[in-house]
PDB file of N, CA and C in Angstrom:
ATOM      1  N   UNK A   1       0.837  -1.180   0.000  1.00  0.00           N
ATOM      2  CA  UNK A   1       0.000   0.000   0.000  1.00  0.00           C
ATOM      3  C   UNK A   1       0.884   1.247   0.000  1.00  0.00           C
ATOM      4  N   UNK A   2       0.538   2.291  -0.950  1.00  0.00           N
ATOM      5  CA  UNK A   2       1.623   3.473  -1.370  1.00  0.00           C
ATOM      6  C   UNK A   2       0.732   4.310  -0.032  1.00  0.00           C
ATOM      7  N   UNK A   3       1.675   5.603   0.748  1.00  0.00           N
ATOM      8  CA  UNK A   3       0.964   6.557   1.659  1.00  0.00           C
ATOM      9  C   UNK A   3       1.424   7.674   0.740  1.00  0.00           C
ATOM     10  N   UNK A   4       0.473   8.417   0.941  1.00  0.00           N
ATOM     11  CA  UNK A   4       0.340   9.869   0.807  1.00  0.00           C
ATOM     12  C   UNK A   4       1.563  10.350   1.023  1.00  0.00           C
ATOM     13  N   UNK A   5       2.374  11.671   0.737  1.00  0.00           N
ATOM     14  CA  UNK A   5       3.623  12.581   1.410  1.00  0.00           C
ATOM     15  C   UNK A   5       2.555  13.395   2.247  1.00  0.00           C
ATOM     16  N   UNK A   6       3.605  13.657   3.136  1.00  0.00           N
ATOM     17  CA  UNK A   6       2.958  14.168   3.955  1.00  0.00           C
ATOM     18  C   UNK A   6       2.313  15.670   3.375  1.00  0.00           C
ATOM     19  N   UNK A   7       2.093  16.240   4.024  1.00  0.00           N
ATOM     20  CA  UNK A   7       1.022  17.477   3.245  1.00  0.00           C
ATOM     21  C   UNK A   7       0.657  18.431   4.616  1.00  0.00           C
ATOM     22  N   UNK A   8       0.888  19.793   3.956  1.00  0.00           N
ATOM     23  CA  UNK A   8       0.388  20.982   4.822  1.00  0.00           C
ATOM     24  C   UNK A   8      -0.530  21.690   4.735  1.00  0.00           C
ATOM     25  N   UNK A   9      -1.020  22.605   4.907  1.00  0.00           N
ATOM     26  CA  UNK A   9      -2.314  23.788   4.980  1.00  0.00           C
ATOM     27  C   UNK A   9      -2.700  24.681   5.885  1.00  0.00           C
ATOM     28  N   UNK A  10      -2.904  25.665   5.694  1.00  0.00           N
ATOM     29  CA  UNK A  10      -2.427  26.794   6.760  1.00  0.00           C
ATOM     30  C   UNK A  10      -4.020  26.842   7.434  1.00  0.00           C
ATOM     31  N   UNK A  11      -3.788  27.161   8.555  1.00  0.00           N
ATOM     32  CA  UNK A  11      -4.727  27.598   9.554  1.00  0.00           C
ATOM     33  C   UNK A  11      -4.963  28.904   9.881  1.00  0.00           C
ATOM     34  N   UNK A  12      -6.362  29.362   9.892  1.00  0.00           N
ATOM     35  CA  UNK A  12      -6.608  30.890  10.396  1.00  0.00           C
ATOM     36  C   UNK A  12      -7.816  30.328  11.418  1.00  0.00           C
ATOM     37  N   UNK A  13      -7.894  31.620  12.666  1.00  0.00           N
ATOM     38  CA  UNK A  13      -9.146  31.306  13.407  1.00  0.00           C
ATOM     39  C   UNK A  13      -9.832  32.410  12.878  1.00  0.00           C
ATOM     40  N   UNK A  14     -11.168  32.993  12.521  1.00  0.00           N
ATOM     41  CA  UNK A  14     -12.047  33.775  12.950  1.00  0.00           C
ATOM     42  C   UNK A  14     -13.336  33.464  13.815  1.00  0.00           C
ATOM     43  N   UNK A  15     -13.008  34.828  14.540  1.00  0.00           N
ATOM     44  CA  UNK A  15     -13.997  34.722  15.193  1.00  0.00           C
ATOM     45  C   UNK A  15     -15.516  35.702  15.225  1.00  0.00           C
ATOM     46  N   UNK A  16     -16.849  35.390  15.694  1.00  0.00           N
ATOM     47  CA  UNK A  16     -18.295  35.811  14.811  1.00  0.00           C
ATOM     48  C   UNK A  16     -18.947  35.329  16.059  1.00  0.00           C
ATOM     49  N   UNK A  17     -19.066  36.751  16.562  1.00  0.00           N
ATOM     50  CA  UNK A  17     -19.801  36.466  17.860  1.00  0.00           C
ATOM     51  C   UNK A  17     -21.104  36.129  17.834  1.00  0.00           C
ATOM     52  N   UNK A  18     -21.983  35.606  18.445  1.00  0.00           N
ATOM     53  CA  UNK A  18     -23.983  35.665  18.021  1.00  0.00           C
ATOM     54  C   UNK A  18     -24.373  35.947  19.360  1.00  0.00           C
ATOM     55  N   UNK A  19     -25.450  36.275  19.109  1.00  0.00           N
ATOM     56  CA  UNK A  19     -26.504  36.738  20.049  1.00  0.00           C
ATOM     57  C   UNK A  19     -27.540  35.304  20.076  1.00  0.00           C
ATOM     58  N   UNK A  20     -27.738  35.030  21.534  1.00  0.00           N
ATOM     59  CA  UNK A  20     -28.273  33.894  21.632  1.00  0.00           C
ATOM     60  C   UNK A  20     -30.089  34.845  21.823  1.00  0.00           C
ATOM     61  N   UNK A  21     -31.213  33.924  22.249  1.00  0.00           N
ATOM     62  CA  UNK A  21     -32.346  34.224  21.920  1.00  0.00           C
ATOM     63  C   UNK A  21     -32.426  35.258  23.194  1.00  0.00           C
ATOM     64  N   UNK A  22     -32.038  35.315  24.167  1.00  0.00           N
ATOM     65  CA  UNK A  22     -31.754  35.957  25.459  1.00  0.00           C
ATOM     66  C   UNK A  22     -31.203  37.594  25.593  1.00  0.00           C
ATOM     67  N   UNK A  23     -30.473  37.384  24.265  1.00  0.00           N
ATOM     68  CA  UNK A  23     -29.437  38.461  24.258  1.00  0.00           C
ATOM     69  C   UNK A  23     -27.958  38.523  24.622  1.00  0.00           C
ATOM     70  N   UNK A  24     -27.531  37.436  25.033  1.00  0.00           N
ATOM     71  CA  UNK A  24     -26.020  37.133  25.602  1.00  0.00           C
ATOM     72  C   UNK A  24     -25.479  37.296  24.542  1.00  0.00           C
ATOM     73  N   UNK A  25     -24.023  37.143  24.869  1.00  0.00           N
ATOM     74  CA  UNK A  25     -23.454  37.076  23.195  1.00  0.00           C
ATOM     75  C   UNK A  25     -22.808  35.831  23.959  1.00  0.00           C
ATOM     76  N   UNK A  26     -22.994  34.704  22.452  1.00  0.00           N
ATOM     77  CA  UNK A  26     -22.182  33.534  22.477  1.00  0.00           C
ATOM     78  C   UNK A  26     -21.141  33.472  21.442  1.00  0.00           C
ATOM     79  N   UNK A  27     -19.435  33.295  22.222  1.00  0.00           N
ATOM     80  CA  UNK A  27     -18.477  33.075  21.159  1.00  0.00           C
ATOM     81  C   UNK A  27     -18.166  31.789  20.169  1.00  0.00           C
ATOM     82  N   UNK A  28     -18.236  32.586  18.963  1.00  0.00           N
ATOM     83  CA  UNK A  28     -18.374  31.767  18.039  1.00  0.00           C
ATOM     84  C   UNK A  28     -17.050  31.471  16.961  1.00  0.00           C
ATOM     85  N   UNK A  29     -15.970  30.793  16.959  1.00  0.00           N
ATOM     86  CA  UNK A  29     -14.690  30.694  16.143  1.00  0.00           C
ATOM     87  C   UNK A  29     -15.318  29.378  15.178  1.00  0.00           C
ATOM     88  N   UNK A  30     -14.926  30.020  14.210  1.00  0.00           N
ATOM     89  CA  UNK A  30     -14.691  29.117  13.038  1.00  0.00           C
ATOM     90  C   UNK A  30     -13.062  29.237  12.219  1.00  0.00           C
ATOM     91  N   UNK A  31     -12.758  27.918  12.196  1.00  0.00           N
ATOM     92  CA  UNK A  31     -11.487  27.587  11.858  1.00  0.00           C
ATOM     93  C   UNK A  31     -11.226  27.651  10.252  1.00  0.00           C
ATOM     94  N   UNK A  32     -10.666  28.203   9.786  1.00  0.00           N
ATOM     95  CA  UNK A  32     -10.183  27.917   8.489  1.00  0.00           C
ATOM     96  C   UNK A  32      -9.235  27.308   7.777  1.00  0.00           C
ATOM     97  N   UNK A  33      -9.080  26.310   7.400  1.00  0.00           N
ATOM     98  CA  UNK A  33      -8.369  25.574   6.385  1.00  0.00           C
ATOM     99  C   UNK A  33      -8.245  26.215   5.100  1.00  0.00           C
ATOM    100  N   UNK A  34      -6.315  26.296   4.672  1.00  0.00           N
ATOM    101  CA  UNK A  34      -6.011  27.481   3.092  1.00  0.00           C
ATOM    102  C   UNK A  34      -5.216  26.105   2.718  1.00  0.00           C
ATOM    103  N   UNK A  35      -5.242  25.474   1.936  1.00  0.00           N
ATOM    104  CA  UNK A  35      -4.904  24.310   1.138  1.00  0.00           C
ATOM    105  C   UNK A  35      -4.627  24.654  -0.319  1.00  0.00           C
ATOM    106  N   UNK A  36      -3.534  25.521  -0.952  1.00  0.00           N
ATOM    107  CA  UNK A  36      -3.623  25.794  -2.371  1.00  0.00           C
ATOM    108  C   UNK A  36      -4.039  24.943  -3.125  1.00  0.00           C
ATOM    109  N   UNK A  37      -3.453  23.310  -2.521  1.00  0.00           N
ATOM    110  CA  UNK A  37      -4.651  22.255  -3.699  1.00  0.00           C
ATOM    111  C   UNK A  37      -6.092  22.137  -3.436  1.00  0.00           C
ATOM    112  N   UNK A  38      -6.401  22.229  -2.617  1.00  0.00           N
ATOM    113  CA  UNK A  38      -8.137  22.133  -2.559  1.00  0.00           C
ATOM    114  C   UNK A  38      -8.404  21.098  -2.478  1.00  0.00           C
ATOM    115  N   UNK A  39      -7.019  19.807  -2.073  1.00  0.00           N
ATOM    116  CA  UNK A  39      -7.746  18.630  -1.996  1.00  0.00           C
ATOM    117  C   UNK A  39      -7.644  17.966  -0.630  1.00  0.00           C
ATOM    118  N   UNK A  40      -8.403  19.037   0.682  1.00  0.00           N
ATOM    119  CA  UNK A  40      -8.244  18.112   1.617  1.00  0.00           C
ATOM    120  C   UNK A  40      -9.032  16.950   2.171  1.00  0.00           C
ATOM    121  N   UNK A  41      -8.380  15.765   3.156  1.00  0.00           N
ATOM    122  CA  UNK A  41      -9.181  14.643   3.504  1.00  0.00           C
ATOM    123  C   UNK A  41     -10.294  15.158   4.090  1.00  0.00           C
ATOM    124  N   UNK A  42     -11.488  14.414   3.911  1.00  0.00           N
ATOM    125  CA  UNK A  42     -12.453  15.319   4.407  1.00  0.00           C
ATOM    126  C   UNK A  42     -13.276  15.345   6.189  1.00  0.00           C
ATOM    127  N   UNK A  43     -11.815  14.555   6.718  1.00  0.00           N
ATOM    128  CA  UNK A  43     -12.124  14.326   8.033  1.00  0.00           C
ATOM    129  C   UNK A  43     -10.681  15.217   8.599  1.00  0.00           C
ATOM    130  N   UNK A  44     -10.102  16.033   7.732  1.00  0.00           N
ATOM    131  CA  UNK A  44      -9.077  16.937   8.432  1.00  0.00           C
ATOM    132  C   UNK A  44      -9.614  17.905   9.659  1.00  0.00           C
ATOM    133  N   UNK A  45     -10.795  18.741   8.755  1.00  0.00           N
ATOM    134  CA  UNK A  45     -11.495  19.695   9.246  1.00  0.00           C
ATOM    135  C   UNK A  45     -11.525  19.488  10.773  1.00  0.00           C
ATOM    136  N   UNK A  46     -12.430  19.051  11.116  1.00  0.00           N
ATOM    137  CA  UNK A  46     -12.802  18.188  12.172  1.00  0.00           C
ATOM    138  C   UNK A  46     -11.571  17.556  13.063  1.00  0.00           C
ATOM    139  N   UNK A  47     -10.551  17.166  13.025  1.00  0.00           N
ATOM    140  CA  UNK A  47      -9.863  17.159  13.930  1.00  0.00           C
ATOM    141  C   UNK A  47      -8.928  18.151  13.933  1.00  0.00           C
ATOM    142  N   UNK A  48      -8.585  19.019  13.361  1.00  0.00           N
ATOM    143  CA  UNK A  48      -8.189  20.328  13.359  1.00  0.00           C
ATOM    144  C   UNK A  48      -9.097  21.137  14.367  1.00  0.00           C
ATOM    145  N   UNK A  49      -9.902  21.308  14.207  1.00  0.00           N
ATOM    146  CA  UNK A  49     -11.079  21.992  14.791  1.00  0.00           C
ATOM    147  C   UNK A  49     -10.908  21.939  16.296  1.00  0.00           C
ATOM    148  N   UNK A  50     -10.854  20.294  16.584  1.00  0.00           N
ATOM    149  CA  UNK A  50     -10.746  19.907  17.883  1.00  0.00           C
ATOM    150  C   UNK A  50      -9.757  20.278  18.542  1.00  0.00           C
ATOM    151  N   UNK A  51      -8.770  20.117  17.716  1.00  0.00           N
ATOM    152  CA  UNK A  51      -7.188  20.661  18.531  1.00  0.00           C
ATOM    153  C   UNK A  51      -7.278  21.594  18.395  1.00  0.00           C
ATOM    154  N   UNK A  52      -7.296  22.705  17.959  1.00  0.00           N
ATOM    155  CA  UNK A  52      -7.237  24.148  18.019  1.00  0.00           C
ATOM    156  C   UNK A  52      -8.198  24.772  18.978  1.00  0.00           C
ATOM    157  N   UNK A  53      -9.257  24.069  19.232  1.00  0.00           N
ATOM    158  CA  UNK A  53     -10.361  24.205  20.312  1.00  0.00           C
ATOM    159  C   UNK A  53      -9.441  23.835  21.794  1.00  0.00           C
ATOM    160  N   UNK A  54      -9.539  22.744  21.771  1.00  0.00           N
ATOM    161  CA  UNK A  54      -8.575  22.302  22.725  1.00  0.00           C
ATOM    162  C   UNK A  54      -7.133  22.960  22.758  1.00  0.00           C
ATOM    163  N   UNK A  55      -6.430  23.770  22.471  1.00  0.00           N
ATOM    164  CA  UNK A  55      -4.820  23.797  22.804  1.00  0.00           C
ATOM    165  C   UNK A  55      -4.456  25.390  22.440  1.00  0.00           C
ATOM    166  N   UNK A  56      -5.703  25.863  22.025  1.00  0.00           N
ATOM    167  CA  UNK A  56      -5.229  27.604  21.815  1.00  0.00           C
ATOM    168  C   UNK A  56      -5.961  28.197  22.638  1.00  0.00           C
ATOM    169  N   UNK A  57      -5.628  29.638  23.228  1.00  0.00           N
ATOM    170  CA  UNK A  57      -6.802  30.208  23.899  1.00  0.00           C
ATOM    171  C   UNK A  57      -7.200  31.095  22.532  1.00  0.00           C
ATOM    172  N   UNK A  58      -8.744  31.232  22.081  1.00  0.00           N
ATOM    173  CA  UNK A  58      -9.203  32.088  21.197  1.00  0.00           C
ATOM    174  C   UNK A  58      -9.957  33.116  21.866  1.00  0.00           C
ATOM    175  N   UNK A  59     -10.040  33.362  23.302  1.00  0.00           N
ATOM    176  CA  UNK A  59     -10.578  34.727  23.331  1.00  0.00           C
ATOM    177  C   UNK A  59      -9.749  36.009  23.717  1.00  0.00           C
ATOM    178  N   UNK A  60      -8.515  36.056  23.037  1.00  0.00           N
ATOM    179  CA  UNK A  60      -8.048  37.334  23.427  1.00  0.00           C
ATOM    180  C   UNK A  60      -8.344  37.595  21.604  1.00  0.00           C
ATOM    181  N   UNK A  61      -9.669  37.068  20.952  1.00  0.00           N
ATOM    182  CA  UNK A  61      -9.504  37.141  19.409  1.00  0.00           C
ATOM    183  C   UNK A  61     -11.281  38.341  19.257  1.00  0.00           C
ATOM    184  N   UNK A  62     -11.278  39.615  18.786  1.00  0.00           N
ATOM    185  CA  UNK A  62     -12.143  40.825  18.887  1.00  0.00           C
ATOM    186  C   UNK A  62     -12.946  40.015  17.694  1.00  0.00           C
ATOM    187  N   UNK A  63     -14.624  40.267  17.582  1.00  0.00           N
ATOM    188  CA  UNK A  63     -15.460  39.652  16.847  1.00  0.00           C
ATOM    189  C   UNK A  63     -14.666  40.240  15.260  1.00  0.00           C
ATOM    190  N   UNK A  64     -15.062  39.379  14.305  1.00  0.00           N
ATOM    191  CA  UNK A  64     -14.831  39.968  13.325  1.00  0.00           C
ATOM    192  C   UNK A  64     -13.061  39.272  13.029  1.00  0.00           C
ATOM    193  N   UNK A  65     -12.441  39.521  13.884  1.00  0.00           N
ATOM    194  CA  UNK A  65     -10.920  39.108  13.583  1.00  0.00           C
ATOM    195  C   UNK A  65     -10.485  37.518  13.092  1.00  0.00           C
ATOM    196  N   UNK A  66      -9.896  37.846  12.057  1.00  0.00           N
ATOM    197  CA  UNK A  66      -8.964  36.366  12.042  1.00  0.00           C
ATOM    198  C   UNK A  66      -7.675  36.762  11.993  1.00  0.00           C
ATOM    199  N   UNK A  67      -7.392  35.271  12.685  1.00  0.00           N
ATOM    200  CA  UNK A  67      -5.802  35.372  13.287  1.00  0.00           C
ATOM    201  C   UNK A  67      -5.762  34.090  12.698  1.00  0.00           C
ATOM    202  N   UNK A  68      -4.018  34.191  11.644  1.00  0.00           N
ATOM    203  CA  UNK A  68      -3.743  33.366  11.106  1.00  0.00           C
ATOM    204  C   UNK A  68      -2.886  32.305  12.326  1.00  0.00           C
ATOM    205  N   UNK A  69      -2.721  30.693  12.373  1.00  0.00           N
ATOM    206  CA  UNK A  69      -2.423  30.175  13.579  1.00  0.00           C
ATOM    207  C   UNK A  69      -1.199  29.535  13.453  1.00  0.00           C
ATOM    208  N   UNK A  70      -0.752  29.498  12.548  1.00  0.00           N
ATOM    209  CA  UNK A  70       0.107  28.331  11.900  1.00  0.00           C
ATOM    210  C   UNK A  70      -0.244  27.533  10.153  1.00  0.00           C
ATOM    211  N   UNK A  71       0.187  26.500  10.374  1.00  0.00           N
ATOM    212  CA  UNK A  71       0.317  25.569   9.608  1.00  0.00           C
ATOM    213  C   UNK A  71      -0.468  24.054  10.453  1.00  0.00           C
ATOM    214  N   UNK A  72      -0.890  23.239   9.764  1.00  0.00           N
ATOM    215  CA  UNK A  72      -1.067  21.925   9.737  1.00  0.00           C
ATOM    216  C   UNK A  72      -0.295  21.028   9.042  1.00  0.00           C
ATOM    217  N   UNK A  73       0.370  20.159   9.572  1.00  0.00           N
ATOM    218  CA  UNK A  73       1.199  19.417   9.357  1.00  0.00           C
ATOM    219  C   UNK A  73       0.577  17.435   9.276  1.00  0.00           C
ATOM    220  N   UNK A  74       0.118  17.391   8.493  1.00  0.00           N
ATOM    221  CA  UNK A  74      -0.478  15.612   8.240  1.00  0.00           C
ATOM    222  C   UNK A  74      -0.601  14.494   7.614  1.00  0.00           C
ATOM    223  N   UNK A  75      -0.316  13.562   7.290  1.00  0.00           N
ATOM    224  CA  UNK A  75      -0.583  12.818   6.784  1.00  0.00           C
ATOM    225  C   UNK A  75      -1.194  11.999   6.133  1.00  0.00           C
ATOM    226  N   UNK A  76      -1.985  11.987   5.031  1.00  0.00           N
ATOM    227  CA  UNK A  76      -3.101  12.086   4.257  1.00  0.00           C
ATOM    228  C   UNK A  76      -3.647  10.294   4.621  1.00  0.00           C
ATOM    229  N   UNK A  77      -3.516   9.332   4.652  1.00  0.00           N
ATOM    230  CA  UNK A  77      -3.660   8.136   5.536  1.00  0.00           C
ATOM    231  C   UNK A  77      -3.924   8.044   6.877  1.00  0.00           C
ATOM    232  N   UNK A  78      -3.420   9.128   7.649  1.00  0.00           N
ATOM    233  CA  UNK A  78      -3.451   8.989   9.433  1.00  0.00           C
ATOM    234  C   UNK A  78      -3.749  10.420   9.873  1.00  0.00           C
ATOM    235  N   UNK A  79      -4.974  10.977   9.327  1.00  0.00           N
ATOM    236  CA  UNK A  79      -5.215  11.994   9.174  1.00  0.00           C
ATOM    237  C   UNK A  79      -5.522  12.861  11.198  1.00  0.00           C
ATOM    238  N   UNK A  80      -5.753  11.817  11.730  1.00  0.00           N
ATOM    239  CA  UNK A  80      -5.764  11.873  13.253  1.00  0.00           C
ATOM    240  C   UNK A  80      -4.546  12.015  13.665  1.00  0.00           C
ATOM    241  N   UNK A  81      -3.138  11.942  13.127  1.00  0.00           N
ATOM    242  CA  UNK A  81      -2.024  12.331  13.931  1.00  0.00           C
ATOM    243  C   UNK A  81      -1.518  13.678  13.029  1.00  0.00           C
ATOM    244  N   UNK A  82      -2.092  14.950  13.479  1.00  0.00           N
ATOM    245  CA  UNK A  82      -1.851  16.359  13.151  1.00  0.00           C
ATOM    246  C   UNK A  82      -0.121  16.327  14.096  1.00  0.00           C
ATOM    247  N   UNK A  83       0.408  17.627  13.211  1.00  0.00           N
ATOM    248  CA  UNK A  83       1.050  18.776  14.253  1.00  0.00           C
ATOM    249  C   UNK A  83       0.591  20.086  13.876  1.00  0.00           C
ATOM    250  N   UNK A  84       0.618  21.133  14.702  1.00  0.00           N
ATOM    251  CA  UNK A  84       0.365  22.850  14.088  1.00  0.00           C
ATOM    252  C   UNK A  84       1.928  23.284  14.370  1.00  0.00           C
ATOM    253  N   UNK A  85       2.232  23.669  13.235  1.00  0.00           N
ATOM    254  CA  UNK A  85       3.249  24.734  13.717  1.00  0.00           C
ATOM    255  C   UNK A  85       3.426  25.884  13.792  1.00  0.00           C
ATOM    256  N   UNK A  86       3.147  26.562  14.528  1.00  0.00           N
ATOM    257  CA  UNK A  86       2.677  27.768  14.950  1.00  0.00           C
ATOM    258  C   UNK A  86       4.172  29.114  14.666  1.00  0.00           C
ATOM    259  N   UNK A  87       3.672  30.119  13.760  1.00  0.00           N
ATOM    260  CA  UNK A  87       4.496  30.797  13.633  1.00  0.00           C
ATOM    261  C   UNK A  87       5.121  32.160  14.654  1.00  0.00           C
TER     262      UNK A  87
END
């Protein structure tokens, strides 16, 4: 069985605050994946998501802002063992 080379794609957070039905504001980050090929696994997202949830703090991030985070570093076969390398 041939593996994939390994393969990168840059990470940005923004963040998009909402107003819940109450009026609170609930913080809302959505992660972005920049892949010049456009061909990522489609279970990257998603554990990207998780780690960056888990291992960054995103609220020193003002509504509206994205902050670029790094890089993703993975393996297109073992798409669950990420690194970020954070610039």
């Amino acid at each position: 069985m041939m593996t994939q080379p390994i393969t990168t794609a840059g990470i940005a957070v923004e963040r998009n605050d909402a107003r819940t039905k109450h009026g609170q504001t609930a913080d809302e980050y959505d992660v972005i994946l920049r892949d010049p090929s456009g061909d990522l696994p489609p279970n990257l997202y998603e554990t990207v998501d998780e780690h960056v949830r888990e291992h960054f703090d995103l609220s020193q991030l003002a509504d509206g802002e994205t902050r670029h985070l790094g890089t993703v570093v993975y393996d297109a076969d073992e798409v669950q063992d990420i690194c970020i390398v954070t610039e």
